[in-house]
Every structure is written in C-alpha cells, then in structure tokens.
PDB file of N, CA and C in Angstrom:
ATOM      1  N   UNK A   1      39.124   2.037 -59.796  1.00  0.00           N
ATOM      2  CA  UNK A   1      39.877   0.833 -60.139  1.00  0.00           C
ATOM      3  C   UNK A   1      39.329  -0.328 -59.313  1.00  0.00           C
ATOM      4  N   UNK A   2      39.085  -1.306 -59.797  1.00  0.00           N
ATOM      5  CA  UNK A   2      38.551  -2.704 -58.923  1.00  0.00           C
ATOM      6  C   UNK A   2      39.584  -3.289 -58.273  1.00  0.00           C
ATOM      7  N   UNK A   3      39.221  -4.081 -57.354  1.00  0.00           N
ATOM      8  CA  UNK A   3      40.278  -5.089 -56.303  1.00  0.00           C
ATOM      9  C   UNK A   3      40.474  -6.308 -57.285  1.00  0.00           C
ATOM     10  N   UNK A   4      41.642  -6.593 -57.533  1.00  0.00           N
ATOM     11  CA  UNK A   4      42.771  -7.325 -57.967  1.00  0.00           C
ATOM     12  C   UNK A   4      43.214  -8.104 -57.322  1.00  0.00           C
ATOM     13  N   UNK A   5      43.638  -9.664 -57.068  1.00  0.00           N
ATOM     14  CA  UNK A   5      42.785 -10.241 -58.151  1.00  0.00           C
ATOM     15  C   UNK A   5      40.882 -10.777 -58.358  1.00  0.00           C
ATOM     16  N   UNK A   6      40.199 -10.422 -59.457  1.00  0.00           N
ATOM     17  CA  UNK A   6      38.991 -10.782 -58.871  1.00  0.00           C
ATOM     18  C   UNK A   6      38.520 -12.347 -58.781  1.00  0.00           C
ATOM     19  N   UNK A   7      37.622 -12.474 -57.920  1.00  0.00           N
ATOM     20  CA  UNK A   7      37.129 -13.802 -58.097  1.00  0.00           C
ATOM     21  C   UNK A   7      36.946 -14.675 -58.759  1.00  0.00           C
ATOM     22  N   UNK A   8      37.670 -15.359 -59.018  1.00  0.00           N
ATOM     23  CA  UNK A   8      36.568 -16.729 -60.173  1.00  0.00           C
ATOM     24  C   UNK A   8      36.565 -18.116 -59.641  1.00  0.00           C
ATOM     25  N   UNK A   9      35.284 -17.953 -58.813  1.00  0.00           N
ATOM     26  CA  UNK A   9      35.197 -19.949 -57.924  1.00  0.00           C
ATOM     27  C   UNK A   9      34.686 -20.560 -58.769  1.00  0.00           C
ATOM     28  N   UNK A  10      34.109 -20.294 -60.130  1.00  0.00           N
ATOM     29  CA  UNK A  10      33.201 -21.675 -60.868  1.00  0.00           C
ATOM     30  C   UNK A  10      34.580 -21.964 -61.705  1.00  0.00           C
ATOM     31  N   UNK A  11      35.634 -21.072 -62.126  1.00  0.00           N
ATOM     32  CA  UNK A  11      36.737 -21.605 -63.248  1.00  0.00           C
ATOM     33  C   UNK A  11      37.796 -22.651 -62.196  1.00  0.00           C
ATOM     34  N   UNK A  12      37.685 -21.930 -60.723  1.00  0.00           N
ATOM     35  CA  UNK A  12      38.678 -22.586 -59.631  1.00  0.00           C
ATOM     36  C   UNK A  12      37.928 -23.935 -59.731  1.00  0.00           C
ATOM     37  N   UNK A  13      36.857 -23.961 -59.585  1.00  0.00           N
ATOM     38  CA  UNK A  13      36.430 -25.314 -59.319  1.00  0.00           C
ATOM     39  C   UNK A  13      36.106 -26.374 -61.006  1.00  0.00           C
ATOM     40  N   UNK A  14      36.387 -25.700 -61.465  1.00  0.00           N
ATOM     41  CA  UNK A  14      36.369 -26.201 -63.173  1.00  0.00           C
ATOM     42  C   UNK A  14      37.862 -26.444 -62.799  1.00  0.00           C
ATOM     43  N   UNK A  15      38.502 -25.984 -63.078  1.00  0.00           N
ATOM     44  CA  UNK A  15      40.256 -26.163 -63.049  1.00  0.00           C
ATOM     45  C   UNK A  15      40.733 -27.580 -61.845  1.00  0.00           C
ATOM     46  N   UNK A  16      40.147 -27.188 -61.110  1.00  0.00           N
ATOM     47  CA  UNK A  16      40.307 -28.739 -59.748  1.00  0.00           C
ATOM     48  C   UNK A  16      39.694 -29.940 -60.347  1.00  0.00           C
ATOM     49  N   UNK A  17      38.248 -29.620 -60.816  1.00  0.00           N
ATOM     50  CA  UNK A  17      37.638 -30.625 -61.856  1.00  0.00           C
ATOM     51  C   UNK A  17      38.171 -31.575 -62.404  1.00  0.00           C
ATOM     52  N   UNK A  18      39.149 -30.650 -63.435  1.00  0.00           N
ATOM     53  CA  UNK A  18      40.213 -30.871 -64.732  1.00  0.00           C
ATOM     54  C   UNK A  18      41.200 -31.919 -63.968  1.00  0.00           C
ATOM     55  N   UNK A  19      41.551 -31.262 -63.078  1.00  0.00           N
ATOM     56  CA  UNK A  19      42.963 -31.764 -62.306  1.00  0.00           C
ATOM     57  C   UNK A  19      42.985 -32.444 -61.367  1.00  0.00           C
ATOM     58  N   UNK A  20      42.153 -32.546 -60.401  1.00  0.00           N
ATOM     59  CA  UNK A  20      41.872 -33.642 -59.400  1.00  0.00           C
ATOM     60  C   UNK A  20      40.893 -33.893 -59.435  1.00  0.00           C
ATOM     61  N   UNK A  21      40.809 -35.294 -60.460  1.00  0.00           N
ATOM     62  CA  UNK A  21      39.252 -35.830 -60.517  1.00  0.00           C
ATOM     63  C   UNK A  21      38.903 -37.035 -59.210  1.00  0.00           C
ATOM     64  N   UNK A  22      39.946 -36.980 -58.379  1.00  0.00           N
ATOM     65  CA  UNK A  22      39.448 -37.949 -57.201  1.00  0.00           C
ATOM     66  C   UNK A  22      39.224 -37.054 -56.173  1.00  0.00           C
ATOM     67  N   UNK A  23      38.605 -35.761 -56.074  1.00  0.00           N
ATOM     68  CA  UNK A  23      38.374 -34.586 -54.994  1.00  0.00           C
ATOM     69  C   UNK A  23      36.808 -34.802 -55.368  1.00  0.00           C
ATOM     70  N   UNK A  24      35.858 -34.913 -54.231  1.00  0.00           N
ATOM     71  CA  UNK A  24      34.490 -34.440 -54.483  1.00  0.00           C
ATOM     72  C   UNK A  24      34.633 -32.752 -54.661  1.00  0.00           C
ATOM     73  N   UNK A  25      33.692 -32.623 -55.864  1.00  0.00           N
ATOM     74  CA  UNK A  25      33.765 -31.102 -56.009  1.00  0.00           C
ATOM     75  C   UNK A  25      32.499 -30.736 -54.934  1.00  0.00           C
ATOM     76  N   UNK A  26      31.593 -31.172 -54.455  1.00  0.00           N
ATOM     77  CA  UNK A  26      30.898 -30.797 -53.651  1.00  0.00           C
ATOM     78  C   UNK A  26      31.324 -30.370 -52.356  1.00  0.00           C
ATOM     79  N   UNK A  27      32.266 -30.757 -52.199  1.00  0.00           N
ATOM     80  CA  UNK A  27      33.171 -30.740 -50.791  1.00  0.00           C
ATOM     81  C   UNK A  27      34.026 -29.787 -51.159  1.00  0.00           C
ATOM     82  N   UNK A  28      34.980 -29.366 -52.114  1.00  0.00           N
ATOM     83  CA  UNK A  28      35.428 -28.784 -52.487  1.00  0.00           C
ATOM     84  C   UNK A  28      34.650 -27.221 -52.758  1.00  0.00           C
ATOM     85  N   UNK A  29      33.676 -27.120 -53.296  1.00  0.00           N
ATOM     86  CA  UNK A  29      32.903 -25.735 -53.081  1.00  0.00           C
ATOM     87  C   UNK A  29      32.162 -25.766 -51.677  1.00  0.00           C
ATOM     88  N   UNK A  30      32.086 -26.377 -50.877  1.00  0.00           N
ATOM     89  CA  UNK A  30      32.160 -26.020 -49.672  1.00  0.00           C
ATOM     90  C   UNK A  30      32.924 -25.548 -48.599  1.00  0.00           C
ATOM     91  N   UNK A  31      33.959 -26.059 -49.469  1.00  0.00           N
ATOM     92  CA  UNK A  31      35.444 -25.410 -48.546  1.00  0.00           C
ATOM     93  C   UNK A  31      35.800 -24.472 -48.621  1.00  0.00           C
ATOM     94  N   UNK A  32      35.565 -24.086 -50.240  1.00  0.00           N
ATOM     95  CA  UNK A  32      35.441 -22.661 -50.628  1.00  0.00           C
ATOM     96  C   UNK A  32      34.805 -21.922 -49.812  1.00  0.00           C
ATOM     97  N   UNK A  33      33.296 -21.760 -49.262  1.00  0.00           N
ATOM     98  CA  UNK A  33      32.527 -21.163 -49.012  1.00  0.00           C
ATOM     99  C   UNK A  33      33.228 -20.957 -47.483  1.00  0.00           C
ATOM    100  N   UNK A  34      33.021 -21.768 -46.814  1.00  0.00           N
ATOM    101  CA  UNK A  34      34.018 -21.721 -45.703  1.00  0.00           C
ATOM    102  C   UNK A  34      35.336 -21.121 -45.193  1.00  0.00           C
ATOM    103  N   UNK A  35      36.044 -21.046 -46.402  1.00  0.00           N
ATOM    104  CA  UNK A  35      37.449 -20.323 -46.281  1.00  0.00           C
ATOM    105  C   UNK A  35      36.868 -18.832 -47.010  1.00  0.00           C
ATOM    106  N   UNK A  36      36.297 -18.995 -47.290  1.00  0.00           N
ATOM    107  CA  UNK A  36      36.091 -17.137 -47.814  1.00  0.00           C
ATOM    108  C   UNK A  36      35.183 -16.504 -46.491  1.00  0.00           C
ATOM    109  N   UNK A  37      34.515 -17.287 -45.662  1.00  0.00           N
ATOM    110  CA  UNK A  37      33.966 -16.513 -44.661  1.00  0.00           C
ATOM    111  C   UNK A  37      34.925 -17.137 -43.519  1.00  0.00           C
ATOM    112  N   UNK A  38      35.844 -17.352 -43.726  1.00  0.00           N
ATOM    113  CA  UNK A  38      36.831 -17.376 -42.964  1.00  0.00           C
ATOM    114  C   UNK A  38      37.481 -16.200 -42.681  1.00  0.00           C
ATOM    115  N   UNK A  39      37.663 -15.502 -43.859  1.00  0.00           N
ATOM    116  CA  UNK A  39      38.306 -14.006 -44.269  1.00  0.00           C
ATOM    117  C   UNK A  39      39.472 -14.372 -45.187  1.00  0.00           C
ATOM    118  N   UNK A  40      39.691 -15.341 -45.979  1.00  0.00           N
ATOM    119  CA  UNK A  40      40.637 -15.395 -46.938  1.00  0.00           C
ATOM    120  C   UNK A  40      40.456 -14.227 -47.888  1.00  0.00           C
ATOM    121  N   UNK A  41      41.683 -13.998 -48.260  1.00  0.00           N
ATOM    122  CA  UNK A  41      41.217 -12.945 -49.502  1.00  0.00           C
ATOM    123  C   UNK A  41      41.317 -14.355 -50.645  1.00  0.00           C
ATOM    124  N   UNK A  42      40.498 -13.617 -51.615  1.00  0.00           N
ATOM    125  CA  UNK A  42      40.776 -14.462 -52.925  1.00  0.00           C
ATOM    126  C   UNK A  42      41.817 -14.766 -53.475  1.00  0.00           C
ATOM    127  N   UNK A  43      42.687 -13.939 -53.370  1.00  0.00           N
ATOM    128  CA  UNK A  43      44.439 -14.489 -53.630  1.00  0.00           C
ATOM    129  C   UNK A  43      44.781 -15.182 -52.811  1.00  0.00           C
ATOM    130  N   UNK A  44      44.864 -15.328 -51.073  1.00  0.00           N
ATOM    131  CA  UNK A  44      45.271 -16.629 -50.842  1.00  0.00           C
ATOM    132  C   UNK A  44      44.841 -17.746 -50.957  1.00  0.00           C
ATOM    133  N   UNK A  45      43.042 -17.779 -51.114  1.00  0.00           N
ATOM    134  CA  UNK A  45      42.323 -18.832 -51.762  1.00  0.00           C
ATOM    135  C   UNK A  45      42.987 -19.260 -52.899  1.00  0.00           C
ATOM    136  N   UNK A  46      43.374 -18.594 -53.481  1.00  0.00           N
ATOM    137  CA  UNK A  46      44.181 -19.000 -54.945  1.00  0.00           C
ATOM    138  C   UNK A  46      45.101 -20.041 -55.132  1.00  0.00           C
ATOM    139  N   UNK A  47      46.055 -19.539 -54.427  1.00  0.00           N
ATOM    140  CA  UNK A  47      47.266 -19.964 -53.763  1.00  0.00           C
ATOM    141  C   UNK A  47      47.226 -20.945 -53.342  1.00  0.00           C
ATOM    142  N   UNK A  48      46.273 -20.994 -52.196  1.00  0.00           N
ATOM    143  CA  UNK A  48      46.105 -21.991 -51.611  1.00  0.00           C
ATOM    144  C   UNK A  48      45.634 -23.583 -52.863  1.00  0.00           C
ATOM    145  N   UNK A  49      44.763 -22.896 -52.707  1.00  0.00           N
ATOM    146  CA  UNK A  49      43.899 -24.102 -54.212  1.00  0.00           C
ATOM    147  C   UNK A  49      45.243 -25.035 -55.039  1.00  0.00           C
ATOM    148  N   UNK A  50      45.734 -23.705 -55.510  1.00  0.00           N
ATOM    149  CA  UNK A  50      46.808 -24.222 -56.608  1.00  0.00           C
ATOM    150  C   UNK A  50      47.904 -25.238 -56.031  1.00  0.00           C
ATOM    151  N   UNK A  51      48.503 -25.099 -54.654  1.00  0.00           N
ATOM    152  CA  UNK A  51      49.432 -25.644 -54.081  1.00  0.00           C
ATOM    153  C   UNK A  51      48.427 -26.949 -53.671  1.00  0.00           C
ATOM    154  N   UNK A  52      47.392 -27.246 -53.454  1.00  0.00           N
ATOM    155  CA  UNK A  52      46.619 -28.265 -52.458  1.00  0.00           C
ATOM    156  C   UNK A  52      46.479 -29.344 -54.186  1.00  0.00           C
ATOM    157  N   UNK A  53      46.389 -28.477 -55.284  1.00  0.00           N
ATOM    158  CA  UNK A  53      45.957 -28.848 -56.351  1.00  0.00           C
ATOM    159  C   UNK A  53      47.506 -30.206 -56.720  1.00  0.00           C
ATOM    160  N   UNK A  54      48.257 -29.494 -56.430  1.00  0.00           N
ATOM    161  CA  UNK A  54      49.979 -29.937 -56.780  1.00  0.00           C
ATOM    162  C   UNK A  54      50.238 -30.996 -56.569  1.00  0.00           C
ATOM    163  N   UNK A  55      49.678 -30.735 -54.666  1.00  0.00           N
ATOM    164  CA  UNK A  55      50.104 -32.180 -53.649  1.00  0.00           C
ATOM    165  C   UNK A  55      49.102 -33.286 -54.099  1.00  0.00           C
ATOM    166  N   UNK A  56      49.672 -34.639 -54.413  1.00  0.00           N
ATOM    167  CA  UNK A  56      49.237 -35.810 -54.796  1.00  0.00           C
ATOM    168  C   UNK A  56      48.098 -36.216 -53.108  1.00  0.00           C
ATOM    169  N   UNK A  57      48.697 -36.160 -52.140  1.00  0.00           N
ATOM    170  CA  UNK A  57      48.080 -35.971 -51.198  1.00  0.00           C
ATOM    171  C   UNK A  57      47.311 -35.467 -50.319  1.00  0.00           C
ATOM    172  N   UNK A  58      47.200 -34.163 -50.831  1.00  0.00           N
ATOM    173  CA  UNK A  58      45.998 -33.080 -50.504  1.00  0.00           C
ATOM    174  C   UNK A  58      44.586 -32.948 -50.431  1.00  0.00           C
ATOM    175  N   UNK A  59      43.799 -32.532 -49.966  1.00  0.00           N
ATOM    176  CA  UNK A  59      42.502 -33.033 -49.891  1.00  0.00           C
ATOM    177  C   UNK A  59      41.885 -31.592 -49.778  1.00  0.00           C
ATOM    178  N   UNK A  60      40.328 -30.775 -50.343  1.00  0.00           N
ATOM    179  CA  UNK A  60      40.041 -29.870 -49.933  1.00  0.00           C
ATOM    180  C   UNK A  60      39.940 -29.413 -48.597  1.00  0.00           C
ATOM    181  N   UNK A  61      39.577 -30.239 -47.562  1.00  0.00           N
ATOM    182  CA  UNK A  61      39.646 -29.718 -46.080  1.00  0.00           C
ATOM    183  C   UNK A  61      40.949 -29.048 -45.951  1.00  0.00           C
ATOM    184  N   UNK A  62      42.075 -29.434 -46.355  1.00  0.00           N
ATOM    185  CA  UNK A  62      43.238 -29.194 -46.071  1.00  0.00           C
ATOM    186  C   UNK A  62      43.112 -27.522 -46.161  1.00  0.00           C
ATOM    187  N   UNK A  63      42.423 -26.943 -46.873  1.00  0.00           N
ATOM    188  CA  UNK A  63      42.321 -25.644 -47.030  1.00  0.00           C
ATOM    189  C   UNK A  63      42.093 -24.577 -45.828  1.00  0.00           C
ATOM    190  N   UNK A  64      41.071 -25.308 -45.657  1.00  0.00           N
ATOM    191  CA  UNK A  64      40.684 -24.714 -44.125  1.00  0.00           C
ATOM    192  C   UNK A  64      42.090 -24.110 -43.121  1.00  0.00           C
ATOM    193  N   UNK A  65      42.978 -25.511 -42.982  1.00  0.00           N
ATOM    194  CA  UNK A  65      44.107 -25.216 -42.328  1.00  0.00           C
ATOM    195  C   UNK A  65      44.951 -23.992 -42.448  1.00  0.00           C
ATOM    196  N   UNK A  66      45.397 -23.382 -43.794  1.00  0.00           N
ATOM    197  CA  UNK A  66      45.612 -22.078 -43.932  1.00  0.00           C
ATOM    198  C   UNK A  66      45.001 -21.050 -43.418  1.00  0.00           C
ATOM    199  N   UNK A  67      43.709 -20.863 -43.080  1.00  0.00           N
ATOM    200  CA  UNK A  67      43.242 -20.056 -42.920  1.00  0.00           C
ATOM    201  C   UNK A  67      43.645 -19.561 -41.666  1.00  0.00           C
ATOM    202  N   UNK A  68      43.821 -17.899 -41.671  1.00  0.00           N
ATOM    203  CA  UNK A  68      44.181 -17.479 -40.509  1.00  0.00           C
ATOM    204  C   UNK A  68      43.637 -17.092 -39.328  1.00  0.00           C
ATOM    205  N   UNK A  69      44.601 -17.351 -37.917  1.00  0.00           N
ATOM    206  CA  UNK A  69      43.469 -17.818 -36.984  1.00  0.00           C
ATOM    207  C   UNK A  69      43.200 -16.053 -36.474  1.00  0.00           C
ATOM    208  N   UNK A  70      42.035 -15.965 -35.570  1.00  0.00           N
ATOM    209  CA  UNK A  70      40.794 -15.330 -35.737  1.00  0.00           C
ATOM    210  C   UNK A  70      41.807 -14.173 -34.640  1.00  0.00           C
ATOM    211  N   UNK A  71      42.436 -14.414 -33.526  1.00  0.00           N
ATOM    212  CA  UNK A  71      43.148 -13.526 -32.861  1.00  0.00           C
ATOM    213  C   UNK A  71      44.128 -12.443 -33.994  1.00  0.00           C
ATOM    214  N   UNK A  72      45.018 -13.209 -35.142  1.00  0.00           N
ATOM    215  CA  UNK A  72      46.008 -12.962 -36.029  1.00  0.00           C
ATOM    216  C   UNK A  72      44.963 -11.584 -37.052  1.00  0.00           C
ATOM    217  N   UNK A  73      43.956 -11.715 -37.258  1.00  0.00           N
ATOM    218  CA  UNK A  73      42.868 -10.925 -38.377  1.00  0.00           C
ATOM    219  C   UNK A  73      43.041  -9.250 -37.297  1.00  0.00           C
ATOM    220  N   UNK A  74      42.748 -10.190 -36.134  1.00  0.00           N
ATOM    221  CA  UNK A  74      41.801  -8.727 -35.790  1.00  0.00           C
ATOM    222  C   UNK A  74      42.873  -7.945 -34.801  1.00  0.00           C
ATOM    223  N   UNK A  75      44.230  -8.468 -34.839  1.00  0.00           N
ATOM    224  CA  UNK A  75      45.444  -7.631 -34.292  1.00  0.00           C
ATOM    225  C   UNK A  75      45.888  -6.658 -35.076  1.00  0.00           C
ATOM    226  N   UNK A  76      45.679  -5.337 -34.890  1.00  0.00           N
ATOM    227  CA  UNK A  76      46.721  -4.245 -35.774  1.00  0.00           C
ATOM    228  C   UNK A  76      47.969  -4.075 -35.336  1.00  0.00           C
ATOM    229  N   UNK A  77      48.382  -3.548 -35.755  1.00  0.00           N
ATOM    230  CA  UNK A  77      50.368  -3.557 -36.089  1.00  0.00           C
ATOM    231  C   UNK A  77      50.783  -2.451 -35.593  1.00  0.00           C
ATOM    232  N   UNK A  78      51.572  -2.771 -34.274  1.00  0.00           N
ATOM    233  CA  UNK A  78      52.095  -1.750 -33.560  1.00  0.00           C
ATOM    234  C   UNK A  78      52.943  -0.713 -34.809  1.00  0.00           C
ATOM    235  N   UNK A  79      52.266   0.740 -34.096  1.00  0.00           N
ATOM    236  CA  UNK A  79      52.871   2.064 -35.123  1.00  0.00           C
ATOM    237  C   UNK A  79      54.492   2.566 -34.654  1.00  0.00           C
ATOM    238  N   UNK A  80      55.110   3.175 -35.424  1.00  0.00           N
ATOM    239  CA  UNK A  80      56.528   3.376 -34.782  1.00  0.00           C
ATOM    240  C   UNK A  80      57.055   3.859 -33.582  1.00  0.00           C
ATOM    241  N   UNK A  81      55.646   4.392 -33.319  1.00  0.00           N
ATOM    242  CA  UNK A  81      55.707   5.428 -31.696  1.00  0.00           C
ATOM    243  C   UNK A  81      55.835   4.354 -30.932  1.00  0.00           C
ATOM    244  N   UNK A  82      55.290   3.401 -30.660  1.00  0.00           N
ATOM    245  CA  UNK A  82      55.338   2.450 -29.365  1.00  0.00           C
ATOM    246  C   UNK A  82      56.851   1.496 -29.266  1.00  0.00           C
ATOM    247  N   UNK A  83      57.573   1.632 -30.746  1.00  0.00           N
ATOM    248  CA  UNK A  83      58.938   1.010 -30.623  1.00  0.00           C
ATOM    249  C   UNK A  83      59.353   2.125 -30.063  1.00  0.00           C
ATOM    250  N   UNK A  84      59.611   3.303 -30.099  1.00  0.00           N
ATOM    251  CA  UNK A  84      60.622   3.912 -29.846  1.00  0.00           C
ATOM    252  C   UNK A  84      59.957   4.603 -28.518  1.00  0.00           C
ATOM    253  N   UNK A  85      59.103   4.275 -27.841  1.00  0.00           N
ATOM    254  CA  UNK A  85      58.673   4.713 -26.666  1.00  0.00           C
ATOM    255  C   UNK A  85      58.832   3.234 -25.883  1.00  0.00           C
ATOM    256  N   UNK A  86      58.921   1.745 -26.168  1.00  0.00           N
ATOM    257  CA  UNK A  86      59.483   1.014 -25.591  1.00  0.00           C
ATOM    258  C   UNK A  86      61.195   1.095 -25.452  1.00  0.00           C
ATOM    259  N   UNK A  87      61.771   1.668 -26.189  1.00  0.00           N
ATOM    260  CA  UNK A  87      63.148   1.665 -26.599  1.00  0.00           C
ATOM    261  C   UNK A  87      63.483   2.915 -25.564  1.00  0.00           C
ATOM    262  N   UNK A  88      62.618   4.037 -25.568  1.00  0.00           N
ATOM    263  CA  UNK A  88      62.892   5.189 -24.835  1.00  0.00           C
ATOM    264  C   UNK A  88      63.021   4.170 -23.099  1.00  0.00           C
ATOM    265  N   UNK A  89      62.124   3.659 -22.716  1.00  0.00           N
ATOM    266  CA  UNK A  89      61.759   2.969 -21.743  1.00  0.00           C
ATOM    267  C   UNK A  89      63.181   2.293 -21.101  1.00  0.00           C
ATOM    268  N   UNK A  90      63.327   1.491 -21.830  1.00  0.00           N
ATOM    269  CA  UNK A  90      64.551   0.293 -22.020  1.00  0.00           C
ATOM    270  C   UNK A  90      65.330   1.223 -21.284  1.00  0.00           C
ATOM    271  N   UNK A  91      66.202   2.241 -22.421  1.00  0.00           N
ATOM    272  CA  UNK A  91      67.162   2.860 -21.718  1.00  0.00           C
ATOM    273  C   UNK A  91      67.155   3.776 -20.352  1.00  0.00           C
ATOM    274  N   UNK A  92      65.935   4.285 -20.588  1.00  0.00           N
ATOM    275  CA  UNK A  92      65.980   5.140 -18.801  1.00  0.00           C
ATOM    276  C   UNK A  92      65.859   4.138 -18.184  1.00  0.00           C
ATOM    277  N   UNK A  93      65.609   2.792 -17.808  1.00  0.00           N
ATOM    278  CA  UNK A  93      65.539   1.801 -16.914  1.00  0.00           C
ATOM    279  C   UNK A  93      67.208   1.722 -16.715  1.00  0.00           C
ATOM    280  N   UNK A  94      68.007   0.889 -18.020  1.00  0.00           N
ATOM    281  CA  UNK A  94      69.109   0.969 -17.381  1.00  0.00           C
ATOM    282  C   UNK A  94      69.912   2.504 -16.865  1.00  0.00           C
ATOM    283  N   UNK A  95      69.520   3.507 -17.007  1.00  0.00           N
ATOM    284  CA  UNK A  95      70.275   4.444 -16.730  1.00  0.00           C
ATOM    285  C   UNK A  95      70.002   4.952 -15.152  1.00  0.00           C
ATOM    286  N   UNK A  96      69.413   4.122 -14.679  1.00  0.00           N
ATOM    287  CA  UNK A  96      68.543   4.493 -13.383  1.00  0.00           C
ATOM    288  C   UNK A  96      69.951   4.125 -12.521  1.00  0.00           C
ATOM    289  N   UNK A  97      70.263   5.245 -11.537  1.00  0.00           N
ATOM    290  CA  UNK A  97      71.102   4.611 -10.718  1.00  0.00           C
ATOM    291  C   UNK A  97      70.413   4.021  -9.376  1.00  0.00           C
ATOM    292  N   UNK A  98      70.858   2.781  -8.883  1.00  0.00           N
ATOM    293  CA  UNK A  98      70.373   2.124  -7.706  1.00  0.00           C
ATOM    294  C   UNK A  98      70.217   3.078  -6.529  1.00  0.00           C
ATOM    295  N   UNK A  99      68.432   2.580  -6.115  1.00  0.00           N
ATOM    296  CA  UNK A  99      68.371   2.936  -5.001  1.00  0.00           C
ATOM    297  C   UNK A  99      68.219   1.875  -3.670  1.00  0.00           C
ATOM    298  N   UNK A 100      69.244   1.746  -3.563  1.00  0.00           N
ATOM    299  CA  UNK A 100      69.286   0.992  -1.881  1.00  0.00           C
ATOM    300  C   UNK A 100      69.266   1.968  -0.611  1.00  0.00           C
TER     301      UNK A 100
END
C-alpha cells in the first residue's frame, strides 16, 4: 500500500497560481523545497499551503514558520514504563519517614 497522502507540488503550485496571483511562484516553490527538507510531511505542507492560501495576508515564507523545530523531530515519546516508574518514585519519596 503507498503513503497517503501523495505528493502533488506542480498542482499545489498551479492551485496558489489560480488563487494568489500576487505570490511570486518562484518563491513559493522554493519554500516548498525548503519546508520539505525541513521534514514536513506532505500533509502538513498541505495544510499549511491551503490555510496561508486563505489568509489575505499571508505570504509563502510564512510557511517556513510552521515547520517544526529540529529539537521537537528528533525527541521520542516517553513509553509507559517511565510514567509509572516516575509515579512509583513520587510515592516512596513521600512515604519516606524523616530522618533527623
């Protein structure tokens, strides 16, 4: 089965074309290029596009700004063991009776 959704930057940038004809598209497929080796997936490129497309005020750089920052990519996601081995923690701390 292929990854969903797939790419399409020449229809994205045909579609911005269509719709914001005061955007340089040259700048605009550069931003592209930029936010995909950013590590966007193509769906938030999407997303992104479409909402930047909306705002009367939006500009392709603006894209960039979504992109997520580089610490956020490469953090994995504490597994259930370390909650409940902080939680184990927690409570034997308070259960500790004082030593003076």
């Amino acid at each position: 089965m292929t990854d969903l959704p797939r790419p399409a930057t020449h229809q994205l940038i045909a579609l911005a074309t269509a719709t914001r004809p005061d955007w340089s598209i040259d700048q605009l497929r550069d931003v592209l290029a930029q936010a995909r080796c950013a590590d966007m997936s193509w769906g938030r490129v999407l997303i992104a596009v479409a909402q930047l497309i909306a705002d009367p005020n939006a500009e392709p750089p603006d894209l960039l700004a979504q992109a997520p920052e580089a610490w956020r990519r490469r953090r994995h996601p504490s597994t259930p063991e370390t909650a409940h081995r902080g939680a184990a923690a927690a409570r034997a701390a308070l259960h500790q009776p004082d030593t003076d």
